[in-house]
C-alpha atoms as a PDB file:
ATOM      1  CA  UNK A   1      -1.248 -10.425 -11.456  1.00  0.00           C
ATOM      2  CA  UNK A   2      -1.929  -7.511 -13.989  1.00  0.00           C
ATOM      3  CA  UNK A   3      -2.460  -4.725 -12.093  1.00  0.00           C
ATOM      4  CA  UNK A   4      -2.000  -3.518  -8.168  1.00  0.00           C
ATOM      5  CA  UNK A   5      -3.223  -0.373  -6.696  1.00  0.00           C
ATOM      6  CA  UNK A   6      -3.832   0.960  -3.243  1.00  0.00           C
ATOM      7  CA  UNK A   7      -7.179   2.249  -3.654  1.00  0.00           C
ATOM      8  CA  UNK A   8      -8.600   5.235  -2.173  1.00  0.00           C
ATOM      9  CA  UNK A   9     -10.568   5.086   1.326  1.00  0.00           C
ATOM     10  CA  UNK A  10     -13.813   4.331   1.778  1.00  0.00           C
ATOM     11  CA  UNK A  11     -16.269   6.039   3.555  1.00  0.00           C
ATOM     12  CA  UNK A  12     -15.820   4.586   6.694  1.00  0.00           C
ATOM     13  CA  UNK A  13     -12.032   5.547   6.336  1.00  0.00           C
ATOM     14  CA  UNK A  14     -10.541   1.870   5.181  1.00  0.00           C
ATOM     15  CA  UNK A  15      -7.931   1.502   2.699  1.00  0.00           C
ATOM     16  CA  UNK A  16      -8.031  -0.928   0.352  1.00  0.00           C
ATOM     17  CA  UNK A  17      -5.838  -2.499  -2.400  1.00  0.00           C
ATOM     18  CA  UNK A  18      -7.062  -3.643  -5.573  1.00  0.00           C
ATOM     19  CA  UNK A  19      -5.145  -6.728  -7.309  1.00  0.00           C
ATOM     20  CA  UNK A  20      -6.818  -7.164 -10.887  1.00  0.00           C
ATOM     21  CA  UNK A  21      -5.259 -10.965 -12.608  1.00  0.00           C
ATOM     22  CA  UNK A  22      -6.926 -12.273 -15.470  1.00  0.00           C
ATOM     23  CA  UNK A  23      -9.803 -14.273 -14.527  1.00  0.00           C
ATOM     24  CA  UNK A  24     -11.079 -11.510 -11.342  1.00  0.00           C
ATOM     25  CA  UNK A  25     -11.010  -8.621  -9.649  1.00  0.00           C
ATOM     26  CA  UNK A  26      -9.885  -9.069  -5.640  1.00  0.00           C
ATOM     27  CA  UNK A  27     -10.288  -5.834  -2.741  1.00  0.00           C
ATOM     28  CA  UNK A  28      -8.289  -6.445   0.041  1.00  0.00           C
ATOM     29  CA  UNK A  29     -10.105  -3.768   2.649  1.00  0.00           C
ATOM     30  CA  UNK A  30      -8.290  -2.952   6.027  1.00  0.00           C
ATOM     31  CA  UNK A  31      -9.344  -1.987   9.094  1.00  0.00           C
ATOM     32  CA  UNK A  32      -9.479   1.476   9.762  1.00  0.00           C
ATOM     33  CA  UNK A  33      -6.938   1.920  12.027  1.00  0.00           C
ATOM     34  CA  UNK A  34      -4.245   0.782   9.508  1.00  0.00           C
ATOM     35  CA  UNK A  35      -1.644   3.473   8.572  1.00  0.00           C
ATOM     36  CA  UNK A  36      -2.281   4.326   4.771  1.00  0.00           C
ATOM     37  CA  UNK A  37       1.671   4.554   4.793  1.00  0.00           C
ATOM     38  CA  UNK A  38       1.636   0.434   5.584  1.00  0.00           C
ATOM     39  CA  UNK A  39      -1.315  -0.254   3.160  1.00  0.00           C
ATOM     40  CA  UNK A  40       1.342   1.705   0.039  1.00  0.00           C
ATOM     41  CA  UNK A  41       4.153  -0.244   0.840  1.00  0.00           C
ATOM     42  CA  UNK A  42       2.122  -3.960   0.873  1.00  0.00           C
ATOM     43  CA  UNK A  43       0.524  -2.595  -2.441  1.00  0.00           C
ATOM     44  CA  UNK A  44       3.934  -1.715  -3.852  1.00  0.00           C
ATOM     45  CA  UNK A  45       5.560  -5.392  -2.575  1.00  0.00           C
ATOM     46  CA  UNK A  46       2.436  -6.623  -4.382  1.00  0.00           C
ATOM     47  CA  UNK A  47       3.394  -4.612  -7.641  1.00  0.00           C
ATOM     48  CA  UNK A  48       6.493  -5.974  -8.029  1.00  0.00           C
ATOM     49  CA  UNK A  49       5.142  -9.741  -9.262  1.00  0.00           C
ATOM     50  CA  UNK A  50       3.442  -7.151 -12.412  1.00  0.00           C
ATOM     51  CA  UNK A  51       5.030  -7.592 -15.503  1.00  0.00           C
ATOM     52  CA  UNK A  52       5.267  -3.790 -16.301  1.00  0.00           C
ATOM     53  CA  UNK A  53       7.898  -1.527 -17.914  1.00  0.00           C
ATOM     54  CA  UNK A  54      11.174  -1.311 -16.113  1.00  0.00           C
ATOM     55  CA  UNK A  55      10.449   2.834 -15.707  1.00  0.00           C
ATOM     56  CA  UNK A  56       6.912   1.949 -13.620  1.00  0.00           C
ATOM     57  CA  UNK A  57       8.428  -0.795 -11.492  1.00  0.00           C
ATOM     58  CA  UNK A  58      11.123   1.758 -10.314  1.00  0.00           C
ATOM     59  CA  UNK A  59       8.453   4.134  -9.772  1.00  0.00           C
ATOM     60  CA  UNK A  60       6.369   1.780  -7.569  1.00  0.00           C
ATOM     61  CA  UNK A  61       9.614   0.691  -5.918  1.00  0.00           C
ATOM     62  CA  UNK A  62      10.404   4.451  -5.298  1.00  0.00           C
ATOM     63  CA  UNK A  63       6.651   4.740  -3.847  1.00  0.00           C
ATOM     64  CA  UNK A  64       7.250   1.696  -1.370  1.00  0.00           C
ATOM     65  CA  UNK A  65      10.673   3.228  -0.245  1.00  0.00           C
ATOM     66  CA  UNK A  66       9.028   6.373   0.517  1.00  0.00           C
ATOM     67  CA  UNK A  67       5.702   5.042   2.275  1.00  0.00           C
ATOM     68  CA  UNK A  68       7.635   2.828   4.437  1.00  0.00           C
ATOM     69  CA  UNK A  69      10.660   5.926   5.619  1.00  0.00           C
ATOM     70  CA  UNK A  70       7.142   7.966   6.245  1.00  0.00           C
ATOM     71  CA  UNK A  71       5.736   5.343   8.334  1.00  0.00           C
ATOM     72  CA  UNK A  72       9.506   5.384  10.122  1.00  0.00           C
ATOM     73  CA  UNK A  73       9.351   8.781  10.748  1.00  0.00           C
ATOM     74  CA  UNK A  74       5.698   9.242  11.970  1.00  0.00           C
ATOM     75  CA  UNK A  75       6.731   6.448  14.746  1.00  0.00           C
ATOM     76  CA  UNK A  76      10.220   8.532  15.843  1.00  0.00           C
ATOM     77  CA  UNK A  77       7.944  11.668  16.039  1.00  0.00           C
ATOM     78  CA  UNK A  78       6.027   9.586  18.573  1.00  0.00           C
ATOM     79  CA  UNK A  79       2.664   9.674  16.395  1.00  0.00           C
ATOM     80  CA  UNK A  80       2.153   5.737  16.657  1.00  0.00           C
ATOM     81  CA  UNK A  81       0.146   4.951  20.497  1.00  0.00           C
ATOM     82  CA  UNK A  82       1.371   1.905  22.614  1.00  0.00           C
ATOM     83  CA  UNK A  83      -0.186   0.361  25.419  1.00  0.00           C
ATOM     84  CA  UNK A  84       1.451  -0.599  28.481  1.00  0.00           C
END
């Protein structure tokens, strides 16, 4: 892989991550009801088989941290639904 970013959403409000490797270009679109928090952290996991400068690797690594403790804390606060 070259390059991993959690793109922007769509219109219909799907995230997406874009892996770019030498020989294409792959989206990987989620469904809409998939936290944005979740869809930073698998793009950040992603990131880390880049071959980047040691400063942007922490940075992403720093990103995944910090999507993943806000996906924690939206749960605690009781924002996530369950079903019985």
């Amino acid at each position: 892989m070259r390059y991993v970013r959690a793109a922007a959403q769509d219109g219909n409000g799907r995230s997406a991550i874009d892996v770019i490797t030498p020989d294409e270009n792959i989206r990987l679109i989620f469904q809409a009801d998939i936290e944005n928090a979740h869809v930073d952290a698998l793009a950040a996991v992603l990131a880390e088989s880049m071959t980047i400068p040691d400063a942007e690797r922490d940075e992403l690594e720093w990103r995944r941290y910090a999507a993943l403790e806000a996906g924690e804390q939206e749960e605690s606060a009781g924002t996530r639904s369950t079903t019985d």
